[in-house]
Structure formats: C-alpha cells, structure tokens
PDB file of N, CA and C in Angstrom:
ATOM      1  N   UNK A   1      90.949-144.552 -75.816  1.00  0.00           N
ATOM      2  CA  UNK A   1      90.918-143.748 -74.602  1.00  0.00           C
ATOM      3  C   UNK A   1      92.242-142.998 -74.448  1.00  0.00           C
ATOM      4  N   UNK A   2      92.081-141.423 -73.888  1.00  0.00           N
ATOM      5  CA  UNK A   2      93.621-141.083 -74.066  1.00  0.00           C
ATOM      6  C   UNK A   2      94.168-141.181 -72.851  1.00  0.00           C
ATOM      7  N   UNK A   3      95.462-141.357 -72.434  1.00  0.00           N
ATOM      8  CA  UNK A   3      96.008-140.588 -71.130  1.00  0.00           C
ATOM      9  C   UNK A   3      95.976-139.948 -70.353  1.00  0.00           C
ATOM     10  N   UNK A   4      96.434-140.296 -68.898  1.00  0.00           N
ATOM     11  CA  UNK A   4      96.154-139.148 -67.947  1.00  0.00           C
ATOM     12  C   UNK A   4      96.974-137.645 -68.834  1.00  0.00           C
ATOM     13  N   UNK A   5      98.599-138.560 -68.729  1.00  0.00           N
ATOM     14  CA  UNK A   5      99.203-137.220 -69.543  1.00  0.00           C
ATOM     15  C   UNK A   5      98.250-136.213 -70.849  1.00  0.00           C
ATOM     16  N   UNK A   6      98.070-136.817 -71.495  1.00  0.00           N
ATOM     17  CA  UNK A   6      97.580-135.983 -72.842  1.00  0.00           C
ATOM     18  C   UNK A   6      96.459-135.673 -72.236  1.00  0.00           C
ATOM     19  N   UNK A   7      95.135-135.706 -71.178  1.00  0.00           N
ATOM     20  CA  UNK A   7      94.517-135.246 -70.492  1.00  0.00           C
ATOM     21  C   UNK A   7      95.061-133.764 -69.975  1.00  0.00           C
ATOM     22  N   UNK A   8      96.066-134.373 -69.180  1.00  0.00           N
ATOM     23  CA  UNK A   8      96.485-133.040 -68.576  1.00  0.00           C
ATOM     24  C   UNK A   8      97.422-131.749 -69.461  1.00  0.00           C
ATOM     25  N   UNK A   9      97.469-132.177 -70.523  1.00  0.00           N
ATOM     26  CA  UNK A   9      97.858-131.572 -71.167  1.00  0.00           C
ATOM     27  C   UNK A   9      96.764-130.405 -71.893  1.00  0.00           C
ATOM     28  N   UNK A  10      95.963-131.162 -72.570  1.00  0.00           N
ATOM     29  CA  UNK A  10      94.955-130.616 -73.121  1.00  0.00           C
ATOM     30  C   UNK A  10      94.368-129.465 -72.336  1.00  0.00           C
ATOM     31  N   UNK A  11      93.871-129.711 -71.009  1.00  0.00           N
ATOM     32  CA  UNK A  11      93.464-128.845 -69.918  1.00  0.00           C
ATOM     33  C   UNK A  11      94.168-127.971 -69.748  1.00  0.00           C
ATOM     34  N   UNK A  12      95.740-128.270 -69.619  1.00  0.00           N
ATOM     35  CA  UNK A  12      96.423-126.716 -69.576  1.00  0.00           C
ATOM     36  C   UNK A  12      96.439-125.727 -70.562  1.00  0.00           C
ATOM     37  N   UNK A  13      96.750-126.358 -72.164  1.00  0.00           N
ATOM     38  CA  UNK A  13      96.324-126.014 -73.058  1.00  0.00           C
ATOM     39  C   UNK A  13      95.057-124.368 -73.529  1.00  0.00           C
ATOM     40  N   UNK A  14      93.954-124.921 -72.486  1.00  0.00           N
ATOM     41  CA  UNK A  14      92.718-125.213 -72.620  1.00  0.00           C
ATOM     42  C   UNK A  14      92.730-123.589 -71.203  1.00  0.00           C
ATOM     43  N   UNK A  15      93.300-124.007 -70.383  1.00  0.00           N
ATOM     44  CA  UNK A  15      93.572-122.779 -69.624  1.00  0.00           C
ATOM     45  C   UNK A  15      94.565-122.296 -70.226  1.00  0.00           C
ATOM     46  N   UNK A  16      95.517-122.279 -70.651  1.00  0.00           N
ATOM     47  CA  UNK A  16      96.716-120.868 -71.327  1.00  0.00           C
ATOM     48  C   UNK A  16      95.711-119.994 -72.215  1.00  0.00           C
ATOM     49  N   UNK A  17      94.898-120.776 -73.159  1.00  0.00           N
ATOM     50  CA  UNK A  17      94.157-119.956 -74.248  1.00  0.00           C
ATOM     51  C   UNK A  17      93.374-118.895 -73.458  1.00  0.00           C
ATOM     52  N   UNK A  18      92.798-119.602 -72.294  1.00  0.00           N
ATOM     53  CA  UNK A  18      91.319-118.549 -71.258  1.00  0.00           C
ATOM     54  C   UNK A  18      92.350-117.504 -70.945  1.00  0.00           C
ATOM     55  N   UNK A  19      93.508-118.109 -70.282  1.00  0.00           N
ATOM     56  CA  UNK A  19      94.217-116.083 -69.858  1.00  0.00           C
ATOM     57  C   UNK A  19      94.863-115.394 -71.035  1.00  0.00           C
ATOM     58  N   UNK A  20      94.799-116.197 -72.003  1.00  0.00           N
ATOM     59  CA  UNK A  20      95.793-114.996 -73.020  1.00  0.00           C
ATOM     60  C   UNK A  20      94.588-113.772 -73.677  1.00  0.00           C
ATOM     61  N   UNK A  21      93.523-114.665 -73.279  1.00  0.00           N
ATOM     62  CA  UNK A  21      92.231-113.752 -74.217  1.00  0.00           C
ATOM     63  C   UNK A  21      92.294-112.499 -73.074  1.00  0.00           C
ATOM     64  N   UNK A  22      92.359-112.719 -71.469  1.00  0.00           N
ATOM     65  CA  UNK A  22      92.545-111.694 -71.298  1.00  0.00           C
ATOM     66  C   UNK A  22      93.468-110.939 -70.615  1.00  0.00           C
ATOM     67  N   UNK A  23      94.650-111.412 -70.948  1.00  0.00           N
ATOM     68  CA  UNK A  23      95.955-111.103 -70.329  1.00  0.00           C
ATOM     69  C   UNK A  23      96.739-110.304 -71.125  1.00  0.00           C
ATOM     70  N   UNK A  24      97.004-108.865 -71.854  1.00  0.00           N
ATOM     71  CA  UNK A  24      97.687-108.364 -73.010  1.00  0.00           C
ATOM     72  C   UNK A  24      98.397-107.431 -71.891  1.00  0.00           C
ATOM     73  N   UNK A  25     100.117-107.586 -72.775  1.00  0.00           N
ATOM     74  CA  UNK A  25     101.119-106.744 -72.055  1.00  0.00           C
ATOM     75  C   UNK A  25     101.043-105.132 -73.080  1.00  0.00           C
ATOM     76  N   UNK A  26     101.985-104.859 -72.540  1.00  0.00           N
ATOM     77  CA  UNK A  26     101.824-103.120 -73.259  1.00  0.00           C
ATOM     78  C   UNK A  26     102.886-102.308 -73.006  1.00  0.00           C
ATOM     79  N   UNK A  27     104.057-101.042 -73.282  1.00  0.00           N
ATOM     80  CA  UNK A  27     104.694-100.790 -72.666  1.00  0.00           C
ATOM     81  C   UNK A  27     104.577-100.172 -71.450  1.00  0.00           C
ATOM     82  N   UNK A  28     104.026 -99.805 -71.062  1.00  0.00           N
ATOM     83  CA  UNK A  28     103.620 -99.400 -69.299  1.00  0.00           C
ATOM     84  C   UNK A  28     103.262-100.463 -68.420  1.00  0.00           C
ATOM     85  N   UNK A  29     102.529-101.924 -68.846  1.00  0.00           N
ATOM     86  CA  UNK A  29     103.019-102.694 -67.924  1.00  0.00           C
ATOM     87  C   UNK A  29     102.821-103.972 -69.559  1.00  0.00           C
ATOM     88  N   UNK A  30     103.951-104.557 -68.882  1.00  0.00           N
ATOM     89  CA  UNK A  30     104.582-105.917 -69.389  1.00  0.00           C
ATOM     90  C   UNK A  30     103.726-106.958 -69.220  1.00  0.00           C
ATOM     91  N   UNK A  31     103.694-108.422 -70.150  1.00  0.00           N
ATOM     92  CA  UNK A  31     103.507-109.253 -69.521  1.00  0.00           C
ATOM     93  C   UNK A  31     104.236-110.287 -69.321  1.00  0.00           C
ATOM     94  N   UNK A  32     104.142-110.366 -67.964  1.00  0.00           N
ATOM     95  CA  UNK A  32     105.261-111.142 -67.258  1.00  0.00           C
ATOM     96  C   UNK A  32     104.427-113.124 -67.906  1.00  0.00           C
ATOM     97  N   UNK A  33     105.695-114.046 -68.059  1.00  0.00           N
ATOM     98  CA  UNK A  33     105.265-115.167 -69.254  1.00  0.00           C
ATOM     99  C   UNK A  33     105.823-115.797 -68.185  1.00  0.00           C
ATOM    100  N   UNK A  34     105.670-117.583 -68.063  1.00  0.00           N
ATOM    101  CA  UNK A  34     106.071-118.358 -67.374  1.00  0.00           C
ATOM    102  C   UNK A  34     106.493-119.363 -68.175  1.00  0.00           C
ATOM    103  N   UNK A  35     107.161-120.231 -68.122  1.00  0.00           N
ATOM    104  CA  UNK A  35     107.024-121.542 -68.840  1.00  0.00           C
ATOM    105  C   UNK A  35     108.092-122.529 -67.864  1.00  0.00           C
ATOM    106  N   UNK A  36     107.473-123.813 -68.230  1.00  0.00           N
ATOM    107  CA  UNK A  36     108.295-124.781 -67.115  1.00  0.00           C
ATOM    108  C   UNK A  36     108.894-125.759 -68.458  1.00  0.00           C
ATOM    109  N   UNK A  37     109.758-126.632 -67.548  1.00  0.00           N
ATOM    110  CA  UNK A  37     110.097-127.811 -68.776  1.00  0.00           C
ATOM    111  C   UNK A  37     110.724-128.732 -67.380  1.00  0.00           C
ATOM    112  N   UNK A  38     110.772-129.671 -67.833  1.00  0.00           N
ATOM    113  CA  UNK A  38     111.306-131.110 -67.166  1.00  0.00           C
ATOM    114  C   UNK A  38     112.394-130.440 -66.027  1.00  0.00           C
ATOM    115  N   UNK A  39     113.057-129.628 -66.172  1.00  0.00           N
ATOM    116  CA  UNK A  39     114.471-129.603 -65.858  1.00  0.00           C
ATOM    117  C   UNK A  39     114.619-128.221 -65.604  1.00  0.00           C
ATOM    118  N   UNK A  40     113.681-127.144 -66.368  1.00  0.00           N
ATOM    119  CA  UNK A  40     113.997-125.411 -65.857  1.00  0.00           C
ATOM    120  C   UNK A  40     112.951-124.974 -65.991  1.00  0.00           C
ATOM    121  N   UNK A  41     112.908-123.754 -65.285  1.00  0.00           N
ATOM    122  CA  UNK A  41     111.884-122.700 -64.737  1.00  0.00           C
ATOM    123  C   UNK A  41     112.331-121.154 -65.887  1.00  0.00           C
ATOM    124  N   UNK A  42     111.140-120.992 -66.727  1.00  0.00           N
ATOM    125  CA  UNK A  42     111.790-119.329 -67.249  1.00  0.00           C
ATOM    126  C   UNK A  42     110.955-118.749 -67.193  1.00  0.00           C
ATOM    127  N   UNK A  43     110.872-117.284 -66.799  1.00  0.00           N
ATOM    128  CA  UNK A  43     110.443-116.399 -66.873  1.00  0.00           C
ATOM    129  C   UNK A  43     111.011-115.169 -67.733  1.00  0.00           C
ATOM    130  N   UNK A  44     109.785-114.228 -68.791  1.00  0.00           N
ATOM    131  CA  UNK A  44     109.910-113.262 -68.976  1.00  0.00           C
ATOM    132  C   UNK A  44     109.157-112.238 -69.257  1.00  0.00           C
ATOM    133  N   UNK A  45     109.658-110.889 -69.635  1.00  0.00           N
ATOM    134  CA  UNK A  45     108.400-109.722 -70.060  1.00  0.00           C
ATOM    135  C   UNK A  45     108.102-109.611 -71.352  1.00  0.00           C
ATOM    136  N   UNK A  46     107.036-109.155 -71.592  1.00  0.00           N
ATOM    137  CA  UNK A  46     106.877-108.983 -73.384  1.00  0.00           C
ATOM    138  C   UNK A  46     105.812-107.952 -73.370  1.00  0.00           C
ATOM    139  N   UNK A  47     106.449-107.440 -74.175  1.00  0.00           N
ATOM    140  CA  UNK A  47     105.221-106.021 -74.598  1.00  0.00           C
ATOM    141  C   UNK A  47     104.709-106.156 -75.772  1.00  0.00           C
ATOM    142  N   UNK A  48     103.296-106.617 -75.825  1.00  0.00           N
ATOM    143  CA  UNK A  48     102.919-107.712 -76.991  1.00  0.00           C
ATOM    144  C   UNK A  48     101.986-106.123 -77.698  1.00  0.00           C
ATOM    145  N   UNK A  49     102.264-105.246 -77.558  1.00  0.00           N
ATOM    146  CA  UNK A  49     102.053-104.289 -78.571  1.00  0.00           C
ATOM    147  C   UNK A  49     103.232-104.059 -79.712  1.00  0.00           C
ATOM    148  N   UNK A  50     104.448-104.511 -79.259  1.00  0.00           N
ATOM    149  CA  UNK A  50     104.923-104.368 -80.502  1.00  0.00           C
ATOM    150  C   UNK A  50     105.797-105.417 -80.075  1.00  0.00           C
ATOM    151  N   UNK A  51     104.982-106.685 -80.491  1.00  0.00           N
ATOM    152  CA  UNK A  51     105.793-107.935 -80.613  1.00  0.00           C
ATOM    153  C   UNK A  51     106.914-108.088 -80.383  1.00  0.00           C
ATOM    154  N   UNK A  52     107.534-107.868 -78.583  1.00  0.00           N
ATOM    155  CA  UNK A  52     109.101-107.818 -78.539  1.00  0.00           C
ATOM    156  C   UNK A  52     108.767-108.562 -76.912  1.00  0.00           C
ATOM    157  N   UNK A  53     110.290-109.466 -76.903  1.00  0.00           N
ATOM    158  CA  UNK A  53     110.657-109.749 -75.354  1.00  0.00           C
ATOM    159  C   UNK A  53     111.678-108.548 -74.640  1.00  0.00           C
ATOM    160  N   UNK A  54     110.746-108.123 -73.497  1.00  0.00           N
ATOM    161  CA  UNK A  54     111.928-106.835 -73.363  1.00  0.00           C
ATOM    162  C   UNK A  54     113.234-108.005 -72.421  1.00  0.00           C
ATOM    163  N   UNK A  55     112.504-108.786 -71.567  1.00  0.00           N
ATOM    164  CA  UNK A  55     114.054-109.218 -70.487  1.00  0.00           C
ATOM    165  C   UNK A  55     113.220-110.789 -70.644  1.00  0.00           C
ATOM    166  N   UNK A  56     114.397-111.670 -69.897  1.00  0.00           N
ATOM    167  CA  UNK A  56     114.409-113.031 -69.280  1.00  0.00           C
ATOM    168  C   UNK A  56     115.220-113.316 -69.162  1.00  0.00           C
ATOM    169  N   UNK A  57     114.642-114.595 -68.321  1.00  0.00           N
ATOM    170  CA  UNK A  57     115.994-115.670 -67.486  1.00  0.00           C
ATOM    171  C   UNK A  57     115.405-116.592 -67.036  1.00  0.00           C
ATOM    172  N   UNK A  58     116.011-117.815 -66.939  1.00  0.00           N
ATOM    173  CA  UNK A  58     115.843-119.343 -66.472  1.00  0.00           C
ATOM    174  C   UNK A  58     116.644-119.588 -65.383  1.00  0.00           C
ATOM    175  N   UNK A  59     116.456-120.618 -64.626  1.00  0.00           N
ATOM    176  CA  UNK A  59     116.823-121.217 -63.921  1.00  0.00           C
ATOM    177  C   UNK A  59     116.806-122.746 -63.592  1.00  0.00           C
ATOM    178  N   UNK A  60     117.071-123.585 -62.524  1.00  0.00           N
ATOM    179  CA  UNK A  60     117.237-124.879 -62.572  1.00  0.00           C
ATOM    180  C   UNK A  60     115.658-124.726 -61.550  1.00  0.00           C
ATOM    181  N   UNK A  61     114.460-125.646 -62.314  1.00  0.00           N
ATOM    182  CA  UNK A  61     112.896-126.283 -60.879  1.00  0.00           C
ATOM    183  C   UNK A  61     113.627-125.962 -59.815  1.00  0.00           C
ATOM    184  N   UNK A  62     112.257-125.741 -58.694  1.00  0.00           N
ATOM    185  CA  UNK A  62     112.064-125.952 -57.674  1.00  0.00           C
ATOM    186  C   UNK A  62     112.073-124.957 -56.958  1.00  0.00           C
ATOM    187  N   UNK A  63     111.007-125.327 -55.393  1.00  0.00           N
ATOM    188  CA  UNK A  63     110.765-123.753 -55.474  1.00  0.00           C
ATOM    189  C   UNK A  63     111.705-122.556 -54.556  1.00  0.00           C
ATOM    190  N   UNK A  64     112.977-123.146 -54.082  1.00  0.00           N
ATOM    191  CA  UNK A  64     114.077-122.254 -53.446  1.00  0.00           C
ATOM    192  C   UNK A  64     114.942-121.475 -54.647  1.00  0.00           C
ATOM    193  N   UNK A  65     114.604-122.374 -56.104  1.00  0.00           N
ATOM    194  CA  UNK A  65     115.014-121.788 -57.252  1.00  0.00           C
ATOM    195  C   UNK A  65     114.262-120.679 -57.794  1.00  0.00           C
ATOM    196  N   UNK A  66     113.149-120.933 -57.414  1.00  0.00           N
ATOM    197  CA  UNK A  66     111.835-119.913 -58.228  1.00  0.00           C
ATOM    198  C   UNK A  66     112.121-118.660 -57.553  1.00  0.00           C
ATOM    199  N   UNK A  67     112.167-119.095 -56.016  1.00  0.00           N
ATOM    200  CA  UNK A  67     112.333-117.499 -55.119  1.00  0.00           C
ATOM    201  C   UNK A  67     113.596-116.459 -55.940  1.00  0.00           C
ATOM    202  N   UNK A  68     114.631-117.481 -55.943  1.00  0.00           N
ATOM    203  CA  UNK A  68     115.562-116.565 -55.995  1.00  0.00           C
ATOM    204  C   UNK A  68     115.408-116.121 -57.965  1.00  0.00           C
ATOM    205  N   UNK A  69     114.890-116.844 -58.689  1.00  0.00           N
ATOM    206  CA  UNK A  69     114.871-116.072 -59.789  1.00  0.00           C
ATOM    207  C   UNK A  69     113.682-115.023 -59.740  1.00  0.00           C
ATOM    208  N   UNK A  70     112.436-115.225 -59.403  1.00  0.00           N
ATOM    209  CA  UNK A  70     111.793-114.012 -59.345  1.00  0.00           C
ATOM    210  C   UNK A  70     112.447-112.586 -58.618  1.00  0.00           C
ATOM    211  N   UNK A  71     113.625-112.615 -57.679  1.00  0.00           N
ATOM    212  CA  UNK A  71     113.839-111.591 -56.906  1.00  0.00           C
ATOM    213  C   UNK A  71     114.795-111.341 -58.009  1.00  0.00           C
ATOM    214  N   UNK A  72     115.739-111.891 -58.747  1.00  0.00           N
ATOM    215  CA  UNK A  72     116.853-111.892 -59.787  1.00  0.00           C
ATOM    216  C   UNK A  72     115.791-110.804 -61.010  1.00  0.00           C
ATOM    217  N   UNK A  73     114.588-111.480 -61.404  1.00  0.00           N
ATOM    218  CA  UNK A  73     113.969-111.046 -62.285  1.00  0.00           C
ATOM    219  C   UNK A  73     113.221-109.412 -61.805  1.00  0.00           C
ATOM    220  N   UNK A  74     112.944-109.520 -60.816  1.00  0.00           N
ATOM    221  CA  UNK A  74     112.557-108.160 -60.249  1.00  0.00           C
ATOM    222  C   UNK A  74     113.607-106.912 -60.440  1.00  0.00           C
ATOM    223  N   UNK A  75     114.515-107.466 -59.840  1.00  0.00           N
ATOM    224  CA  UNK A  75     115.678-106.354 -59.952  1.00  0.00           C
ATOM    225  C   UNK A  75     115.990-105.896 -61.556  1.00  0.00           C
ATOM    226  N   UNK A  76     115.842-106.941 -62.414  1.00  0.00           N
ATOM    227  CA  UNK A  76     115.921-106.856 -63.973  1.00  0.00           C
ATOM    228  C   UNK A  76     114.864-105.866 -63.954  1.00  0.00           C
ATOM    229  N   UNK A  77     113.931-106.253 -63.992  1.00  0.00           N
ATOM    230  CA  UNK A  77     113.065-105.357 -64.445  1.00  0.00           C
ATOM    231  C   UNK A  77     112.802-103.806 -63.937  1.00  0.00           C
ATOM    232  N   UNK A  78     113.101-103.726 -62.671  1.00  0.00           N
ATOM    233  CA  UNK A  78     113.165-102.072 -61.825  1.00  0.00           C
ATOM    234  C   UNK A  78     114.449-101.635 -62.578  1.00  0.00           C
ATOM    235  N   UNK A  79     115.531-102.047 -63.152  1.00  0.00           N
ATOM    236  CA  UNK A  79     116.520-101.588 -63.973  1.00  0.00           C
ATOM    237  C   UNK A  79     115.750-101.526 -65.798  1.00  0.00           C
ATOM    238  N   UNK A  80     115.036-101.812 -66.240  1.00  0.00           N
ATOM    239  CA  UNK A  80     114.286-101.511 -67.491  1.00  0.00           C
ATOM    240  C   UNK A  80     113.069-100.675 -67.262  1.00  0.00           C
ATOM    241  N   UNK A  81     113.077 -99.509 -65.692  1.00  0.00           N
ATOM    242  CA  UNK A  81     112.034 -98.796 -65.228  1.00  0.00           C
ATOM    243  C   UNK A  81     110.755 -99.017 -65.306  1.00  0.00           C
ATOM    244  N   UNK A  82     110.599-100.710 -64.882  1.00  0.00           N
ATOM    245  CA  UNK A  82     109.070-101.624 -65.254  1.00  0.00           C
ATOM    246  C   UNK A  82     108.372-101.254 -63.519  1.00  0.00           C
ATOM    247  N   UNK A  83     107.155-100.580 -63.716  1.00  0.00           N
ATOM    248  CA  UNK A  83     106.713-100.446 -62.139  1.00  0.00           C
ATOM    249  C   UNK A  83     105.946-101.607 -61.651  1.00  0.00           C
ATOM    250  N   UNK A  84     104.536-102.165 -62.830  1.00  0.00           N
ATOM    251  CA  UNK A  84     103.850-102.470 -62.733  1.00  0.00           C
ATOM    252  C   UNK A  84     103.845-103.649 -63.834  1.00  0.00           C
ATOM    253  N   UNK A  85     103.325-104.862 -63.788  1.00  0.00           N
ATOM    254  CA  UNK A  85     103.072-105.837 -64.930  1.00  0.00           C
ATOM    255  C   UNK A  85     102.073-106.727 -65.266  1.00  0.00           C
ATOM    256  N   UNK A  86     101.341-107.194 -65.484  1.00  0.00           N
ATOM    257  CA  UNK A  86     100.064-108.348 -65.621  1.00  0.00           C
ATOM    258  C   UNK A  86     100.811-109.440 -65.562  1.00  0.00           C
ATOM    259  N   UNK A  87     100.573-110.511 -64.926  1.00  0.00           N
ATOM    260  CA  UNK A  87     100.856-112.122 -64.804  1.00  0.00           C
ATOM    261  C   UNK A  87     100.210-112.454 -65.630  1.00  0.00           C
ATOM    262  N   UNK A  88     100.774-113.729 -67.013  1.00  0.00           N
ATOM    263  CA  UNK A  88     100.343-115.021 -67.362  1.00  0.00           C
ATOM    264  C   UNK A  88     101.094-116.278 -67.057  1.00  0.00           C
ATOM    265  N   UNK A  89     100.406-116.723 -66.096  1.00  0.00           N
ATOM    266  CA  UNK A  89     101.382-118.301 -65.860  1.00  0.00           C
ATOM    267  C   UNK A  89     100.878-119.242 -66.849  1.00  0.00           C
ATOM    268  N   UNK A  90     100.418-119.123 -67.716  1.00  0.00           N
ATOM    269  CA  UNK A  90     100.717-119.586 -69.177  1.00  0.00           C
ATOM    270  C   UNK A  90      99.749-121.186 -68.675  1.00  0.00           C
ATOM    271  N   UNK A  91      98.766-120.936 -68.060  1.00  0.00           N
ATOM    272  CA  UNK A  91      98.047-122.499 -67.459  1.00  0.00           C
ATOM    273  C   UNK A  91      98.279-123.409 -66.764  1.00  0.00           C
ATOM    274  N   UNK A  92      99.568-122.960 -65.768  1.00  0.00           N
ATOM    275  CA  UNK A  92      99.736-123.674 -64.996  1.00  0.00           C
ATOM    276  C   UNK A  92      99.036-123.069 -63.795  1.00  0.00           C
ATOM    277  N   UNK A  93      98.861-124.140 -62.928  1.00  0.00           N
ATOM    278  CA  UNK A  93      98.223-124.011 -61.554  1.00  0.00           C
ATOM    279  C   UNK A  93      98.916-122.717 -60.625  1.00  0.00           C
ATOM    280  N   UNK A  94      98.131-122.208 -60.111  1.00  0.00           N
ATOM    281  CA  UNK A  94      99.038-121.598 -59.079  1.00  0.00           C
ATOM    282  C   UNK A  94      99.542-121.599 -57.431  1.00  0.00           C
ATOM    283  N   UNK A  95     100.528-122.270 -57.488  1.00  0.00           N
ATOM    284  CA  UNK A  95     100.756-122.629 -56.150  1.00  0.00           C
ATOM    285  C   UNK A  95     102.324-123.632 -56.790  1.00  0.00           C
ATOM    286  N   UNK A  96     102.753-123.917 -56.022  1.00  0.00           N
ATOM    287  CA  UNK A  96     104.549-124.150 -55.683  1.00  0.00           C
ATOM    288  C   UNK A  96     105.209-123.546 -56.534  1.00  0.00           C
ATOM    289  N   UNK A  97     106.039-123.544 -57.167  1.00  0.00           N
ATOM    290  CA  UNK A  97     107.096-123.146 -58.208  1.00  0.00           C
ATOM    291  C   UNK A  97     106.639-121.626 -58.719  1.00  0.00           C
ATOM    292  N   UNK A  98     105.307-121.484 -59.535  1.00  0.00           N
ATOM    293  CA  UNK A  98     104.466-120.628 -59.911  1.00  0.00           C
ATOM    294  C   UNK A  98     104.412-119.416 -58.955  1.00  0.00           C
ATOM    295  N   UNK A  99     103.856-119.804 -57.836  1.00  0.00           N
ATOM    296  CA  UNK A  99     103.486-119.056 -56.579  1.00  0.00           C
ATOM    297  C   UNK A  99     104.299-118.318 -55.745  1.00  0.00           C
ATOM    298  N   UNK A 100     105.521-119.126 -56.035  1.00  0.00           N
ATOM    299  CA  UNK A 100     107.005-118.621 -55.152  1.00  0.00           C
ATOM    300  C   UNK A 100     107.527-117.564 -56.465  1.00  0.00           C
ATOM    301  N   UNK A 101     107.413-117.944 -57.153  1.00  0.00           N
ATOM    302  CA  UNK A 101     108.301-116.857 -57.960  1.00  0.00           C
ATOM    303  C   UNK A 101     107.634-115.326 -58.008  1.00  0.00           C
ATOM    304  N   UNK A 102     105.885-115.665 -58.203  1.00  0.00           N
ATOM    305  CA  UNK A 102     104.837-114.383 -58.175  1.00  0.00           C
ATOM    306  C   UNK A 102     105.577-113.288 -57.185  1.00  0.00           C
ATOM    307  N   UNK A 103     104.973-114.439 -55.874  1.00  0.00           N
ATOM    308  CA  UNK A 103     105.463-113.426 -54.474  1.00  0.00           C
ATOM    309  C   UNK A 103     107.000-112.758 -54.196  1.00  0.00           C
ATOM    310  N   UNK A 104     108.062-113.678 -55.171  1.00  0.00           N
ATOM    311  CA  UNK A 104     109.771-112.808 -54.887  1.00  0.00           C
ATOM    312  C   UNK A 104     109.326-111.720 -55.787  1.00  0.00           C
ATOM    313  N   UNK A 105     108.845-111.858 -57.438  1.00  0.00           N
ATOM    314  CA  UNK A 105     108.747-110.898 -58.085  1.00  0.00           C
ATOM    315  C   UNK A 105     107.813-109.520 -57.232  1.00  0.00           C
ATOM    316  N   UNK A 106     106.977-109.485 -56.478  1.00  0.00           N
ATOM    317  CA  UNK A 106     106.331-109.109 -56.077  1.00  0.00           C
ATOM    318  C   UNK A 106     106.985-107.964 -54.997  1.00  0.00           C
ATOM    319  N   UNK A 107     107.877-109.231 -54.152  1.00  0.00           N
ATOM    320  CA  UNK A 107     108.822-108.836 -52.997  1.00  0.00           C
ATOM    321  C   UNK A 107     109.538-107.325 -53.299  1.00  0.00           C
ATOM    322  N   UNK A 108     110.044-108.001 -54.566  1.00  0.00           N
ATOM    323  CA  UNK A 108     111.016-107.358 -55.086  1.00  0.00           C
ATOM    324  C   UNK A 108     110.666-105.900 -55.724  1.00  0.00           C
ATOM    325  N   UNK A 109     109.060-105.452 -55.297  1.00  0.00           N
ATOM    326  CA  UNK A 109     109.072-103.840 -55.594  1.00  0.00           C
ATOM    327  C   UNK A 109     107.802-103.932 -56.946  1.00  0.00           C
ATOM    328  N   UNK A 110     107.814-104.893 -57.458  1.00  0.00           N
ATOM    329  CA  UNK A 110     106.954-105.185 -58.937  1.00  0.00           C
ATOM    330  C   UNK A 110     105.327-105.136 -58.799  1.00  0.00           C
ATOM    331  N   UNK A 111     104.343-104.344 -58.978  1.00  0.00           N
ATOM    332  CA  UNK A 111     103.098-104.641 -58.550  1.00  0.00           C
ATOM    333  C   UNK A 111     102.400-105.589 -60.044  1.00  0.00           C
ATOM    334  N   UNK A 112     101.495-106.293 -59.339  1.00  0.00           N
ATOM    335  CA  UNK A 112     100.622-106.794 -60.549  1.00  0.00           C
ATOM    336  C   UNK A 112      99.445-106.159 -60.010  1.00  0.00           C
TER     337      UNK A 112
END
C-alpha cells in the first residue's frame, strides 16, 4: 500500500501534466512557472517557443512572502515589456501561497 505522501505526490504529478498540455508560453505572452520546495517559493517566465527562461526569483514560503515576490516579479517583468502571460502553477492547488502571488502579480499591472 503506498503513502499518503507518494499519493499526493502522484496526483500533483498527474495535474502538472493536465496544464502543461494546455498551458504553452510564447514571446508575446510568457509562461509564468511556479515551483515550491520545503523552505522557498520561485517563480518564473519562459517562452517555451524557443526554449529560454526570460526572468526569475525566489523567495523565503509563506504567504506575506508570496505577495511581496509576485509584486517584485511584476515590476521585473513590465521592465522586460511583458503585458500579458498564461499561469502554470505547475499542480499545485490554488489558494494560499499560489493565490497570493497570482493576485500581487496581477496587482502589479500583469494580465493573465
């Protein structure tokens, strides 16, 4: 029998694959990438037409951290003349950490 963990793993897994089929960045709009780890929050853009990361940045969890890097990351990006971008939160849920960063990036002038 496996684990809750390796359960929940699999499932996210299992959702990253469902949005990448239809989530493709481009240079006119980016796709904005998420990834978490134990300890930091990163976000970045990629214009997966020609296999490149245009920007990123990390920060320390949590979600007074998320705000202020999505507004950090916004401003990055209105300085690389990005108007517009597609979200992949890469299978994670959306809501705390995820959710706060959407809405600063958002705040911050960025449409999805």
């Amino acid at each position: 029998m496996k684990s809750k963990t390796k359960i929940k793993q699999l499932k996210r897994e299992r959702r990253k694959v469902a949005i990448r089929q239809r989530v493709h960045g481009s240079a006119e709009k980016p796709r904005v990438f998420v990834h978490r780890t134990n300890k930091y929050l990163y976000v970045g853009a990629a214009n997966d037409d020609n296999h490149e990361v245009l920007c990123s940045v990390f920060d320390k969890k949590g979600v007074k951290n998320a705000k202020k890097l999505g507004e950090r990351f916004g401003k990055l990006l209105s300085k690389k003349d990005v108007k517009s971008v597609v979200f992949d939160r890469s299978g994670y849920k959306y809501h705390g950490q995820v959710k706060a960063l959407a809405d600063a990036i958002r705040e911050s002038g960025i449409n999805f």
